[in-house]
Each structure stands twice: as C-alpha cells, then as structure tokens.
Protein backbone atom coordinates (compact mmCIF):
# COMPACT_ATOMS: atom_id res chain seq x y z
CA UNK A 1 82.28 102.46 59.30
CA UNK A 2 80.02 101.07 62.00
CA UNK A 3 76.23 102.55 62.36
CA UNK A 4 74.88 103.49 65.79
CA UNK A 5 71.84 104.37 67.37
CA UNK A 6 71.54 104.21 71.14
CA UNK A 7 70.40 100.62 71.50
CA UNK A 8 72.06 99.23 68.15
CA UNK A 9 74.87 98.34 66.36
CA UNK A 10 75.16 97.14 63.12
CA UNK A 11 78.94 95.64 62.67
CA UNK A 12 80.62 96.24 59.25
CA UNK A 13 84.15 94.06 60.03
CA UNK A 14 87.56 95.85 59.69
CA UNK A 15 85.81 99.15 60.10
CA UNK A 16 84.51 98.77 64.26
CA UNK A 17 85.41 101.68 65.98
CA UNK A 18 86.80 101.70 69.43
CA UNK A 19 83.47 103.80 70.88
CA UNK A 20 81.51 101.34 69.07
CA UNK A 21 83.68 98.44 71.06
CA UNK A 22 83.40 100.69 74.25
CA UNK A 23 79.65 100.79 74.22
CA UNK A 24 79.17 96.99 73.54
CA UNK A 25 81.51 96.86 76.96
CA UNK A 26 79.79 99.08 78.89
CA UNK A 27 75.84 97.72 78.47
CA UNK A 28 74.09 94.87 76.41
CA UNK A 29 73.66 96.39 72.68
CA UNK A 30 71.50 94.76 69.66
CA UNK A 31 74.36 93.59 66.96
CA UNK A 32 74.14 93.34 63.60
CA UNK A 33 76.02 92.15 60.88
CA UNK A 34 76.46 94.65 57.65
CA UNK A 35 74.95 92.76 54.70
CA UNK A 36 78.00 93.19 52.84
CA UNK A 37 80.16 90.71 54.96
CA UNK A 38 77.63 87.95 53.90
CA UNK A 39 78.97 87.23 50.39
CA UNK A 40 83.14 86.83 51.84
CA UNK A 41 81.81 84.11 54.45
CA UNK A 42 80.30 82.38 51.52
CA UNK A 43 82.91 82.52 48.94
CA UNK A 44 85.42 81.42 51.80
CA UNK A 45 83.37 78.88 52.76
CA UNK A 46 82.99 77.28 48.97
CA UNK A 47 86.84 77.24 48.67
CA UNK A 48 86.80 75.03 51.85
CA UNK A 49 84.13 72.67 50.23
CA UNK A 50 85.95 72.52 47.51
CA UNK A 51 89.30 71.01 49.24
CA UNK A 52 87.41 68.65 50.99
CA UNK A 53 85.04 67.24 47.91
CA UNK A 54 88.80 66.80 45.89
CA UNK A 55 90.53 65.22 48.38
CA UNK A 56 92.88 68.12 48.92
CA UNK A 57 94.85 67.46 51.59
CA UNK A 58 95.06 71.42 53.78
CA UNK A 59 95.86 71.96 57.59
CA UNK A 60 92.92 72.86 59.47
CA UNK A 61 90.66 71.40 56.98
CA UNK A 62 91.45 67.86 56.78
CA UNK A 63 94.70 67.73 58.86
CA UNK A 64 95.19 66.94 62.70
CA UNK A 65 96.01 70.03 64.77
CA UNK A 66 99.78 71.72 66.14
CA UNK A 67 102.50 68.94 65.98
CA UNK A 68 99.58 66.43 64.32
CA UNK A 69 99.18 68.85 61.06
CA UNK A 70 100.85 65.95 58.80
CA UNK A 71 98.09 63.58 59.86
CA UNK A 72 95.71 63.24 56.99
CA UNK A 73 92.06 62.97 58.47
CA UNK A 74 89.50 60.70 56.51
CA UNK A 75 86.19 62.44 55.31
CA UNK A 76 84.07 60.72 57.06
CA UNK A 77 85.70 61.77 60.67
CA UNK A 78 85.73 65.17 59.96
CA UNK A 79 83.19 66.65 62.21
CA UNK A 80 84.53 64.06 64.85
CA UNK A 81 87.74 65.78 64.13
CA UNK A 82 86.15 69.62 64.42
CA UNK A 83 83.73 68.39 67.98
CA UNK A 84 87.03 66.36 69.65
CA UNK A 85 89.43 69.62 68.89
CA UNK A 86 86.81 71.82 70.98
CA UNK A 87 86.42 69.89 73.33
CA UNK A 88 90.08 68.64 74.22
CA UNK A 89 90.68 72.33 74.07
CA UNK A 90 87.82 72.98 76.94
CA UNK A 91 90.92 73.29 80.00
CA UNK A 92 90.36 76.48 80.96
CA UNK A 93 90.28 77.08 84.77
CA UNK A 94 89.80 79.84 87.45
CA UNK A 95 86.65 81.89 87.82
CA UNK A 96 84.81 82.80 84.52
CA UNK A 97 85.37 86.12 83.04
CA UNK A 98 82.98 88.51 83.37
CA UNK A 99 79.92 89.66 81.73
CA UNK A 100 80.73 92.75 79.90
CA UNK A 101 84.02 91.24 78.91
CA UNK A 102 82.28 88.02 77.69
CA UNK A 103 80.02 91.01 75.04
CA UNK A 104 82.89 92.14 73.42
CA UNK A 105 84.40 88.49 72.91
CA UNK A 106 81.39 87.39 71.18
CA UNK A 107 81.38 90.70 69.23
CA UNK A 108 84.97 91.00 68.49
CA UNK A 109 84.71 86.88 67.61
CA UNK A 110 81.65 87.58 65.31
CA UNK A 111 83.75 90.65 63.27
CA UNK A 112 86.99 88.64 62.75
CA UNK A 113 85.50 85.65 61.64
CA UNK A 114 83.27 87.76 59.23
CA UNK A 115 86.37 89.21 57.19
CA UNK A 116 85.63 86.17 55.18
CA UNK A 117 88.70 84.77 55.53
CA UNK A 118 87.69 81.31 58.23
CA UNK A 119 85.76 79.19 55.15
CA UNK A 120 83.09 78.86 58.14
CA UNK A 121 79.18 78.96 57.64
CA UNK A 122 77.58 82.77 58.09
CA UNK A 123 75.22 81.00 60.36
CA UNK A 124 78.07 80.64 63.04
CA UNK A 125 78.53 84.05 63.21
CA UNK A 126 74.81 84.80 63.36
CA UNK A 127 74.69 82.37 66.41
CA UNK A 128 77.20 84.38 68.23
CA UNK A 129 75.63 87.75 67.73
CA UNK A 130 72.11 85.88 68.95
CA UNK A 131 73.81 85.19 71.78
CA UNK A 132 75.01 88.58 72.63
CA UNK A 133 71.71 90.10 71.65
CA UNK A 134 69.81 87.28 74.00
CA UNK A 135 72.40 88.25 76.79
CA UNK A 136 73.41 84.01 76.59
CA UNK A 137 76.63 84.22 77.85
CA UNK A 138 79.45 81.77 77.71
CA UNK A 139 80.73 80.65 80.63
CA UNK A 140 84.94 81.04 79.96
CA UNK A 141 87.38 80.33 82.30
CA UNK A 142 89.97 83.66 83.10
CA UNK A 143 93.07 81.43 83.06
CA UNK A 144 94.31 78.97 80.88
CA UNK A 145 95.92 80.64 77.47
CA UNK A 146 99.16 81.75 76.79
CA UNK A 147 98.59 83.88 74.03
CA UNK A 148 99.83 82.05 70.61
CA UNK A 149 97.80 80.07 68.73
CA UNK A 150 95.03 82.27 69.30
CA UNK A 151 92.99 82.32 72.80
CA UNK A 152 92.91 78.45 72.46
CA UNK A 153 91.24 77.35 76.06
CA UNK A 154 89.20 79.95 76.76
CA UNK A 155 87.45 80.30 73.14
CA UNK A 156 86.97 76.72 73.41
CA UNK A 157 84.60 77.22 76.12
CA UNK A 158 83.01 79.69 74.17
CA UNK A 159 82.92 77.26 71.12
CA UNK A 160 81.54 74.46 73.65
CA UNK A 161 77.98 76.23 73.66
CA UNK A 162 77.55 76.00 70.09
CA UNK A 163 78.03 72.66 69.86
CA UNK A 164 75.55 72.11 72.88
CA UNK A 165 78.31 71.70 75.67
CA UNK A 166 79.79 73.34 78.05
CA UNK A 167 78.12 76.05 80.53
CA UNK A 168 76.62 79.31 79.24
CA UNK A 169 74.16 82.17 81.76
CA UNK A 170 71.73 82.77 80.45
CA UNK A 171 70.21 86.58 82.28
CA UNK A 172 72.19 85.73 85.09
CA UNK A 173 71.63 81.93 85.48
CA UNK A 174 74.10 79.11 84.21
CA UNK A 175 72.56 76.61 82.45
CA UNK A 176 73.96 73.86 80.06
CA UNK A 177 75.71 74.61 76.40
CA UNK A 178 72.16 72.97 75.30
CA UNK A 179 69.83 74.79 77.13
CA UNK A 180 71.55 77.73 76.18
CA UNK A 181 71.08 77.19 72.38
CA UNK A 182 67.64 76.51 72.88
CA UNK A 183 67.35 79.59 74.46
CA UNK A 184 67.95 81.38 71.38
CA UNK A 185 65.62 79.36 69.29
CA UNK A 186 68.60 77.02 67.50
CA UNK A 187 69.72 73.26 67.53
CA UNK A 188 73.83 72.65 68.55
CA UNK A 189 76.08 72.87 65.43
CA UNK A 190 77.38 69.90 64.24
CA UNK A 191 80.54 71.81 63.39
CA UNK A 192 81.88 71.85 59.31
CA UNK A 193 85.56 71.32 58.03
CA UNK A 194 87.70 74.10 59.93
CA UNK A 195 84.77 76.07 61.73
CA UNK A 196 85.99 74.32 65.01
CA UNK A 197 89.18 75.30 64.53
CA UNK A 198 88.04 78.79 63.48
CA UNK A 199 86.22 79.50 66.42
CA UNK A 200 89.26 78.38 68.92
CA UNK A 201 92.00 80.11 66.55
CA UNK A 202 91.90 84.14 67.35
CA UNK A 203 92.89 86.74 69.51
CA UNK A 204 89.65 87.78 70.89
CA UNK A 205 89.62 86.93 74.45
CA UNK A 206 93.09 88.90 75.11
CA UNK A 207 92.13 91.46 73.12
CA UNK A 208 89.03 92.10 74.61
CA UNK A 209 90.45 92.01 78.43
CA UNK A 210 92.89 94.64 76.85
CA UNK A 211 90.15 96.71 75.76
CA UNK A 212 88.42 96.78 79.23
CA UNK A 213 91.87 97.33 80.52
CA UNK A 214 91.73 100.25 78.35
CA UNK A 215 88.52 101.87 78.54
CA UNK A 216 88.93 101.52 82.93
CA UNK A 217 92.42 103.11 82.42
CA UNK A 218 90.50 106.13 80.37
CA UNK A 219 88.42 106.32 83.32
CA UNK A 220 90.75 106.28 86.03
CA UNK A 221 92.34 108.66 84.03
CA UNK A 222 90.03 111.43 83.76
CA UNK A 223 89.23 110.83 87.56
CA UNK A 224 93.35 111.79 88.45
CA UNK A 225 93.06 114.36 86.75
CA UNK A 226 90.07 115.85 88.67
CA UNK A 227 91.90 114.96 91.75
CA UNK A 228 94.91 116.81 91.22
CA UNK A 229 93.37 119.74 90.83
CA UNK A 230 90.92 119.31 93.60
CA UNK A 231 94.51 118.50 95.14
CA UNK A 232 96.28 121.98 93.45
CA UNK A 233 93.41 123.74 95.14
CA UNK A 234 93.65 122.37 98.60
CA UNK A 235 97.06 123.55 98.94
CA UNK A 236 96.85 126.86 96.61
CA UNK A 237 99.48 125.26 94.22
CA UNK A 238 100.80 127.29 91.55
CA UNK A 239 98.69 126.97 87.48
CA UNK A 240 101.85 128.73 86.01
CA UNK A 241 103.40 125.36 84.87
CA UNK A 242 100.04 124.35 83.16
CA UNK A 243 100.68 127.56 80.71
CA UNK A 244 100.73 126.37 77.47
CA UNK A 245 103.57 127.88 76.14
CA UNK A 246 105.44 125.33 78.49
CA UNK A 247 104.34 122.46 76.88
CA UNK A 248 103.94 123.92 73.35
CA UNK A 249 107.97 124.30 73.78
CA UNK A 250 108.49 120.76 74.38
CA UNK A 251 105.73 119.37 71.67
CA UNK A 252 104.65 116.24 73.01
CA UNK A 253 100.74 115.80 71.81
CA UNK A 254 99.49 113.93 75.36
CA UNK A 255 101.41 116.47 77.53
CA UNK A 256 99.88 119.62 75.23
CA UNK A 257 96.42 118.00 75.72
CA UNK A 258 96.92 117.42 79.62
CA UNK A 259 97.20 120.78 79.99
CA UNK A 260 94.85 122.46 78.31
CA UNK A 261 92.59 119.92 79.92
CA UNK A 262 93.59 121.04 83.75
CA UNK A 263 93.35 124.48 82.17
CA UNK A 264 89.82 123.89 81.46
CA UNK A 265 88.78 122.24 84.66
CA UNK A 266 90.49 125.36 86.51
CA UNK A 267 88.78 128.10 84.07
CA UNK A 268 86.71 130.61 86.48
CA UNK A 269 88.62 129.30 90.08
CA UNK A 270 88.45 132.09 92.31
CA UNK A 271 91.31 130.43 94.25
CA UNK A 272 94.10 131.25 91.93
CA UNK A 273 94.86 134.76 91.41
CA UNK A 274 93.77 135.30 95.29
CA UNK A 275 97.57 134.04 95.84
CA UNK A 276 99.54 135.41 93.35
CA UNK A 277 102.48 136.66 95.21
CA UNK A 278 102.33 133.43 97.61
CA UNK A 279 106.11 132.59 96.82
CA UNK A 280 104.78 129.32 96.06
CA UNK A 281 107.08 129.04 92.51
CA UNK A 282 107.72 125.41 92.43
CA UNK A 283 105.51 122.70 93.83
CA UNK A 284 106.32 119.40 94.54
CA UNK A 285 106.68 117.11 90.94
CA UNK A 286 103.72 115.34 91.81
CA UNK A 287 101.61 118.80 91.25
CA UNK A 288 103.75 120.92 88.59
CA UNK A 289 104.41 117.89 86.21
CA UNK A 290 100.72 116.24 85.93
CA UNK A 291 101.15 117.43 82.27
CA UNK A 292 104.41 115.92 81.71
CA UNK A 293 103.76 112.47 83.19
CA UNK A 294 99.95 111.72 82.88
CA UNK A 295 100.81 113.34 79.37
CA UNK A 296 102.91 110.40 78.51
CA UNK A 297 100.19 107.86 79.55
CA UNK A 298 97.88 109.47 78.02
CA UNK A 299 100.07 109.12 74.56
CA UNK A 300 100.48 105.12 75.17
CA UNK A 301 96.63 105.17 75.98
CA UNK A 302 96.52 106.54 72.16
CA UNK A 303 98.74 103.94 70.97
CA UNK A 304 97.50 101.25 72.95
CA UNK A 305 93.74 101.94 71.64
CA UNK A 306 95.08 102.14 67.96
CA UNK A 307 96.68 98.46 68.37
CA UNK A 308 93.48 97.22 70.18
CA UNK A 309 90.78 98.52 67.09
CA UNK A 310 92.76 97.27 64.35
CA UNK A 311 92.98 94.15 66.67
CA UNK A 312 89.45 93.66 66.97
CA UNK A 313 88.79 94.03 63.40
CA UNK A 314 91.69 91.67 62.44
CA UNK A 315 91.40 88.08 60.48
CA UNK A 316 93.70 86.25 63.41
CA UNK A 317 92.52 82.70 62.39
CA UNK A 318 94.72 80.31 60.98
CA UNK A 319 95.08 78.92 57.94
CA UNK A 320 93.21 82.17 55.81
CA UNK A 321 91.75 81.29 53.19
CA UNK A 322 91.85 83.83 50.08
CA UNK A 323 89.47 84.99 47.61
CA UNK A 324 91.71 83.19 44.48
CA UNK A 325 91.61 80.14 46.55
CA UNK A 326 94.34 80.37 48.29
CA UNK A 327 94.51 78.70 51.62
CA UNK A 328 97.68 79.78 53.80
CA UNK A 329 98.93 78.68 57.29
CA UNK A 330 100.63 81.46 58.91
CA UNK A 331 100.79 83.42 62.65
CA UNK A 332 97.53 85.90 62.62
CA UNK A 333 96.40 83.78 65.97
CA UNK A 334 100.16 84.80 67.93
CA UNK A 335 98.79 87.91 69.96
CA UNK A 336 102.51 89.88 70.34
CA UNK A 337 100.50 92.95 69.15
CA UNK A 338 98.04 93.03 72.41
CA UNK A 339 100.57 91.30 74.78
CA UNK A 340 103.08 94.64 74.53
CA UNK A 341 100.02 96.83 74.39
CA UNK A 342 98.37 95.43 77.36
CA UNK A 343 102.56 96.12 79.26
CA UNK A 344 102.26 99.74 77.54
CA UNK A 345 98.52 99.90 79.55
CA UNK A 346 99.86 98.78 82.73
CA UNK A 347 102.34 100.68 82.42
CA UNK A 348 100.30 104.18 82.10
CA UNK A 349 97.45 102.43 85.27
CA UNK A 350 100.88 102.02 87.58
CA UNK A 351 101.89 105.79 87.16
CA UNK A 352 98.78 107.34 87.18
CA UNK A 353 98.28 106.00 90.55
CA UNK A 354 101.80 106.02 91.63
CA UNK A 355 102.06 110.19 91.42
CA UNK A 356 98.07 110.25 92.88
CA UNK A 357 99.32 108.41 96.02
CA UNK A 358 101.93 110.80 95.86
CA UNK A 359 99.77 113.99 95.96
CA UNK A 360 98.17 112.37 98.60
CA UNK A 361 101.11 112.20 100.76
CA UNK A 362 101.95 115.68 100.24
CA UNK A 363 98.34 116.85 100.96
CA UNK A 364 98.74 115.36 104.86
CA UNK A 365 102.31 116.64 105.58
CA UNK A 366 101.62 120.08 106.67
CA UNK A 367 104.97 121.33 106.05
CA UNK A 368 104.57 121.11 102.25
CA UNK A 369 100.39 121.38 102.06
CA UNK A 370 99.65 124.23 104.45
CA UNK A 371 97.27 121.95 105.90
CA UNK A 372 96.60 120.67 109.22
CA UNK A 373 98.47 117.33 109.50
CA UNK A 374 96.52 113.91 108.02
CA UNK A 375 93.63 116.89 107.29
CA UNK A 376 92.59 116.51 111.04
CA UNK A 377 91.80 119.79 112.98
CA UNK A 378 91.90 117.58 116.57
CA UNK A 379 95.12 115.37 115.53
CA UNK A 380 96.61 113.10 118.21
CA UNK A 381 93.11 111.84 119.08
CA UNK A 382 92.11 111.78 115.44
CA UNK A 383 94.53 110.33 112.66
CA UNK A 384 92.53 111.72 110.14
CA UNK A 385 93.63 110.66 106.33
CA UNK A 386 96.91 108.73 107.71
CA UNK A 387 95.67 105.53 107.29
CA UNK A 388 94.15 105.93 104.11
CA UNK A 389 96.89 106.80 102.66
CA UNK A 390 98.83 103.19 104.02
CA UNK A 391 96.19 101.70 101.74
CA UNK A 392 97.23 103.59 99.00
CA UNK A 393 100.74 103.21 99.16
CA UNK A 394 100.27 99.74 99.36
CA UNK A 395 98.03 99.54 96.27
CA UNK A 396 100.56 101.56 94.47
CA UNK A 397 103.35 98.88 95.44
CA UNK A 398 101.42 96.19 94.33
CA UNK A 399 100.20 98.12 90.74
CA UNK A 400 104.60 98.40 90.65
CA UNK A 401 104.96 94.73 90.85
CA UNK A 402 101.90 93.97 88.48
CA UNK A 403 102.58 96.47 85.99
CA UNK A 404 106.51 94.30 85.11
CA UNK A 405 105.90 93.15 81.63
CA UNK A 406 104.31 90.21 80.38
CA UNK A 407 105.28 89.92 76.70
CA UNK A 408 108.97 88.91 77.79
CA UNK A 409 107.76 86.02 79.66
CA UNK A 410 107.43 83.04 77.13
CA UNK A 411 107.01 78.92 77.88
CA UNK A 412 106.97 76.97 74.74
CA UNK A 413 104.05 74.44 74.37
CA UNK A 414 102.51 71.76 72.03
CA UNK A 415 105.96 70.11 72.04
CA UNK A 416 107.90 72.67 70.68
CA UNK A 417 105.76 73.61 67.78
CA UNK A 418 104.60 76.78 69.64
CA UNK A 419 107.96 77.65 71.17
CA UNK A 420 107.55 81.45 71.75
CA UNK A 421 104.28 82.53 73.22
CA UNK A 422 103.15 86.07 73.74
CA UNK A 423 101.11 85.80 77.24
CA UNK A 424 98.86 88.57 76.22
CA UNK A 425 96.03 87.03 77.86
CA UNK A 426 97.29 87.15 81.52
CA UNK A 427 99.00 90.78 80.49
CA UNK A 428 95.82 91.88 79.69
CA UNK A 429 93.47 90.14 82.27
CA UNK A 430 95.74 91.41 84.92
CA UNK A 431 94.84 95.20 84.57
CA UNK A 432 91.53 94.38 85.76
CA UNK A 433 92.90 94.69 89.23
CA UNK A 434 95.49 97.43 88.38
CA UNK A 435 92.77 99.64 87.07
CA UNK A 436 90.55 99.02 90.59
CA UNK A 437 93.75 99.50 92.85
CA UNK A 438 94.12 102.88 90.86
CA UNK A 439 90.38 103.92 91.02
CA UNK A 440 91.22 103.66 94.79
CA UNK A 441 94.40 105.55 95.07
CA UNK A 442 92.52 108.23 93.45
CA UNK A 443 89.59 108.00 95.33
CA UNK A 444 91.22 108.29 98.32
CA UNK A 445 93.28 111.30 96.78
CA UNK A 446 90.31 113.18 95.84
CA UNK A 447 88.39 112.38 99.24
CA UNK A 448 91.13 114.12 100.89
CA UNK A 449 92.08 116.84 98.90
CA UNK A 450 87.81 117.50 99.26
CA UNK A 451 88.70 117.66 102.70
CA UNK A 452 91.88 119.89 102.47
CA UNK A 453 89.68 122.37 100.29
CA UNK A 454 87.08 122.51 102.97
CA UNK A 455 89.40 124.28 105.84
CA UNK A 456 89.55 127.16 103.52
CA UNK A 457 85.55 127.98 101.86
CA UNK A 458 86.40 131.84 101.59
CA UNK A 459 86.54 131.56 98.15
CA UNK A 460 84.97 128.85 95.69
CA UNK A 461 87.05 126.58 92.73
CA UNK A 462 85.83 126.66 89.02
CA UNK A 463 82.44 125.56 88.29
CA UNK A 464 83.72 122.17 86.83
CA UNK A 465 85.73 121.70 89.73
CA UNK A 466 83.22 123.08 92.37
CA UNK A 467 81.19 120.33 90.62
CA UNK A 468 83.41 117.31 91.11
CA UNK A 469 83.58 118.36 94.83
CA UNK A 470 79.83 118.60 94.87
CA UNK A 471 79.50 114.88 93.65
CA UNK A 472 81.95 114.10 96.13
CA UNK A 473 80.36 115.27 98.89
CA UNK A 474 77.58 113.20 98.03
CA UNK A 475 78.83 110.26 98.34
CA UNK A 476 81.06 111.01 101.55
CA UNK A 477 81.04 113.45 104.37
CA UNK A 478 83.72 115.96 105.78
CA UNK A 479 85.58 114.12 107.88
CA UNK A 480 85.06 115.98 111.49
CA UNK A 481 86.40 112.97 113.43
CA UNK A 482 87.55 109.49 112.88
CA UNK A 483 84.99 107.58 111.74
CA UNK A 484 84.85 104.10 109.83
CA UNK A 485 86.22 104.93 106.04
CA UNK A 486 86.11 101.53 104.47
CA UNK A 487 82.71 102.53 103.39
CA UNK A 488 83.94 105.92 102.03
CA UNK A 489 86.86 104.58 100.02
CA UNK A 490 84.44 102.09 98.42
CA UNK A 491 82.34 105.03 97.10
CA UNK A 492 85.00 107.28 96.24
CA UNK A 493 86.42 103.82 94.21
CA UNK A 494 83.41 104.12 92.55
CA UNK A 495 83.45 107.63 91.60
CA UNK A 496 86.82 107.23 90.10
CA UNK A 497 86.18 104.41 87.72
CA UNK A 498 82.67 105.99 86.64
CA UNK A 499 82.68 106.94 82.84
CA UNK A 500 80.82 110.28 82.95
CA UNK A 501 83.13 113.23 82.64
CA UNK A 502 83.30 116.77 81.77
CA UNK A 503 83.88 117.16 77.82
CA UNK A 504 87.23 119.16 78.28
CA UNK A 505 88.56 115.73 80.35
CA UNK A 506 86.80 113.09 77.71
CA UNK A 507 87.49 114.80 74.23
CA UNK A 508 91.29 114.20 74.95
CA UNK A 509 90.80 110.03 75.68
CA UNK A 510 90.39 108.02 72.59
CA UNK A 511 87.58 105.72 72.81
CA UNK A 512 85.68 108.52 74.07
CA UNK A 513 86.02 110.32 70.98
C-alpha cells in the first residue's frame, strides 16, 4: 500500500496506487522508498556479484547486448561495457518530454527497479528519487523508442545523468549530466555489472506518457460531461433517458455510472419539469445516449488505468534475477500491455470529443436547438458560434486520424533479434495532443451551450450546474457581438482539462478514487 500525506510519498513497489501516480504527475512530491524494498535490491544484487566473481558467463551481466548476447565480456571491461551501452543508446531526438511526465518516469523507474529483481545497487534508486525530490530533471528526448526492449533511447538519456552525461534542468535551467549530480550532493556512478542495462531495460517512459494520457482523458472527461448538460439545458432536452431503470436494464457498469452522474449534476434544475409536456421525446443521439457512449469510455478508462498501475509497479527489466539465484532472460521490457491500452485511451479521447462537437452542432442549428442560429440574436452581421465550431470539427477529424491504433504497427530492429515491436511509446505520447484537441472541443461546447442557456434566465439549472456556468462566465463573456474568440477558446481549453470537479463527476473516474 503506498502512504500519503499532502507533500509526501513513501513508495512501497508493486503496491503504488494510481492516485498516488496521479499526484506525483500533477505537482513535485517528496518520495520515499519503503524500508522493506531495501533487503530484495541487496540480495539481487549479491547473486549478480556472485556470477561475475565465478566467471559465470549470464546475458546482461557479462555478455554484449541484443544480437551481441553470445559475446563473452572480460572482467576488467565491464563498467566500459555498462558506460558504452548508455551511451550508444543516448539517440533520442525531438523536443524533451515534459516536466510532470519526466516525475513519474523517475518514480515509476525507482519502483520497478526496487522489486529486487535488476541485481543493481539501492543507491541507484536512491539517486533517482533525489532527483525527483530536488526537481533535477532529465532532459529525454519524446521520440526515438519503439516500444520492445524496454524504453531503450529515451531511458538512456535518463541513465546519461547518472553517469555525469547528458543534459538534466535543474528548477527550470538545463545544465550538464554533471552539474546536475552535483546538484544533489553525489559524484557520477561508475555504473556495476547490469545496472546500465537495468536502467535502459523497462517500460517506464511509455507507461508514464500513458498515464498522463490517462489522467487528461479523466479530465476531459468529467468536463463533457458538464457540457452536455449545460448543452441538455440550453435546448430543454429531455432527462427521461438518464432514468436509471434504462441503463440498469442493459447492465453495463460505465453506462450505469454515467447516468447517475448526469443525474446528480441535474438534481434541483428548475428547467426540467417546467417542460414536461414539450413533445420533446427523443433528442438527437448526441444528447439521449451520453450514458451509452461516454459510458463505454468510461469502462476502457477503467481498464486502461488497471493495465497502467500494475504497469508501473511491474519488474520489466531483463534478465530478472530470482531470489534462489536464478537469473532468467525473458520479455518483461516488450510494452504490448501499454501499447493496446494507450489505442483503448485514444480511443475513449476521440469519442468523447467526437459526440461534444456534435452537441455543438446541434446547439447552433435552430431547427433542432430552439435557439437563435450560431447563438447570435443579430445573425447575418454576426456569425456568432459558426466558426468555432469549424475549429472543432476539425480537431475532431484530426483526434479520428490520431486515435487509428498503434500496437498493429510493428518494424523489426537490432537485426532481427527484436522483430515485433509494440510502439507503445508513440501510442501513448500521441494522446498528449488528443487530450488538448478534446479539452477544446469541449470548451468550445460548453462556451456555447453557456450562451444558449443565457437567452432563456427565467428559470435557473441545478446548483452544480448553475456552478459550472458561473465558472464559465468567469473566464468568458456572453457573446453580444462578434468579438475576437481565440482568447476565449484558450480559457475555456483550460477549464476543460482542469482536475477539480464535483464529487458526483470524480467518484466515478478511477485515479480519482
């Protein structure tokens, strides 16, 4: 189980839970290592010694690397053989990943290599958690891994700053791997049998863009649904498809908990039964199935987060070494698990903005809103919301293309030794931008269905939802006339990928829980 305070951690590996990951994500957090995982690093790291002082000959230990395992390495080259496989592994390219992502790398790094099953020196891990607590940052190139034998390029980079290369930032400023160490008060390793090979094998770097993917997906999430019913309000939609006998006839968990969530937000609306013989019996899909569809994401959310935590507890070096001794070469570093994950997540970001773009659209066509047309009262000389929703529709195009799967894509490297790759790190890094172009589509959703409420103030929403429209009309202004909305969309982007929510949206998302 992992112990938390509000500024602390302390990290008992194969037991992190995804709100501990999520908070280690979202701001810089003191990490600590449970005591317990002390005495596995050491035993694993005496069955290593041992190999090398009888002459055993074990890939990874005392073995070139990929198609070069059957060459023997002499004793004496050793560390030249653990400092040359870092640094030949140091291709990474594109711009570095970002901060918060960078945390939960040296985090997730830290807990997998503290299993005890790397045969690497405790101190490496302590390095990497004085890094994160010191806010010394490697400097890790986005691109460059394909997912197999672990996150080789990009954890190289990382593993460059220990061994007093590389680049790391160090509050903010890049500075060499060097300067970096001595920023945290210890000389560069002079890296052990395996440890550099430790340190590059792993799935950390893909499994931590996955997790951001998923925690901005939760967000985005949360936000659609406020917008919908912001959206259901606007046009006086119809809550009888939200009952829950609908959706306890059916049985699917996400689509049950959808509902009662939209239930919640629309507890106390005034709006509702001041309608009830409206004829309004079925609205468009895009209103009367927001339980059925952002039900289904919401159950791959569930899955995808389950995948992720045991992830970022797992041993995904290669070879593990045992506690009888054993040391065994085997797949742990191939990253299949997040790749189809990180497809399930982009999946879920695509749809939730593909039927938000689609609310939109039906909130500025005044033969199925109600509504004055683009929610412009002087249309003709104003085009109102028409625009806005262009953007959208292009953003939800694009999140179409991005969100075709990764995992099936495979190029086979090292000359054939790794000849089926999993490309989870590009699958996952990519729903960076699927979860913004989402947080906009429902910005610009909510912005306008704000602004399709406000023709009719007779009568006043729930108090959640009166709420949300309150914080929205903080950041931006009815819309009396054309005016510049670049700014407004930027704000209401904002708003939608914020991670404070009403309870009755957040007790349903899974790191949240």
């Amino acid at each position: 189980m992992t112990k938390a305070t509000t500024s602390s951690l302390t990290l008992l590996p194969g037991h992190v839970s995804l709100a501990a990951l999520r908070s280690i994500y979202a701001a810089p957090v003191q990490l600590s290592l449970d005591p317990s995982a002390r005495a596995l690093m050491q035993a694993s790291l005496a069955t290593v010694q041992r190999i090398v002082d009888e002459d055993q000959v074990v890939y990874g230990i005392n073995t070139g690397f990929g198609k070069l395992a059957s060459t023997k390495i002499a004793h004496e080259r050793l560390a030249e053989l653990q400092r040359n496989l870092v640094l030949s592994h140091s291709v990474g390219t594109g711009d570095a990943l970002a901060d918060d992502v960078v945390r939960l790398i040296l985090a997730t790094k830290a807990i997998s290599l503290a299993r005890g099953h790397s045969g690497i020196r405790p101190e490496i891990v302590d390095a990497l958690l004085a890094m994160a607590n010191a806010n010394v940052l490697p400097v890790i190139p986005a691109k460059g891994s394909v997912g197999a034998s672990g996150d080789l390029a990009p954890l190289a980079h990382l593993a460059c700053v220990l061994i007093g290369e590389g680049q790391a930032k160090v509050d903010g400023t890049v500075v060499s791997g060097a300067e970096a160490m001595r920023s945290i008060g210890l000389p560069p390793f002079v890296l052990g049998p395996k440890e550099g090979l430790a340190l590059l094998n792993g799935t950390q770097v893909s499994t931590s863009l996955a997790l951001a993917g998923l925690f901005g997906a939760e967000n985005v999430f949360a936000a659609a649904l406020v917008a919908g019913c912001l959206s259901l309000e606007a046009i006086k939609g119809s809550v009888k498809p939200f009952d829950a006998r609908i959706h306890e006839a059916r049985g699917q968990a996400g689509q049950i908990a959808v509902a009662a969530a939209v239930r919640a937000l629309l507890d106390g609306s005034a709006i509702d039964p001041s309608h009830p013989n409206c004829g309004r019996v079925q609205d468009p899909y895009s209103i009367r199935c927001v339980p059925q569809v952002m039900g289904a994401c919401l159950d791959n959310l569930h899955h995808a987060a389950r995948v992720l935590t045991i992830e970022a507890n797992a041993a995904s070096d290669n070879p593990l070494v045992f506690d009888n001794g054993d040391v065994i070469s085997g797949g742990n570093f191939h990253a299949e698990p997040v790749a189809f994950v990180a497809d399930i997540i982009a999946l879920a970001v695509a749809e939730i903005g593909a039927i938000s773009e689609r609310r939109l659209s039906l909130l500025l066509d005044p033969g199925l809103s109600g509504l004055p047309a683009f929610l412009i009262r002087d249309s003709g000389v104003n085009s109102g919301f028409m625009i806005a929703q262009v953007t959208a529709a292009a953003l939800a195009a694009e999140n179409q293309c991005l969100a075709n799967p990764s995992s099936v894509t495979s190029l086979p490297t090292s000359a054939n030794q790794e000849d089926h790759v999993s490309m989870a790190t590009y699958g996952a890094r990519r729903l960076g931008d699927m979860v913004r172009n989402a947080a906009v589509m429902v910005g610009i959703e909510a912005m306008a269905a704000a602004q399709g409420m406000e023709f009719d103030r007779s009568l006043k929403s729930s108090p959640l939802v009166e709420a949300q429209f309150a914080a929205i009309r903080e950041r931006v202004a009815y819309l009396e006339q054309d005016r510049y909305l670049a700014t407004d969309i930027e704000a209401m982007r904002a708003w939608a990928q914020q991670s404070t929510w009403p309870a009755a949206l957040t007790q349903c998302l899974p790191s949240f829980a």
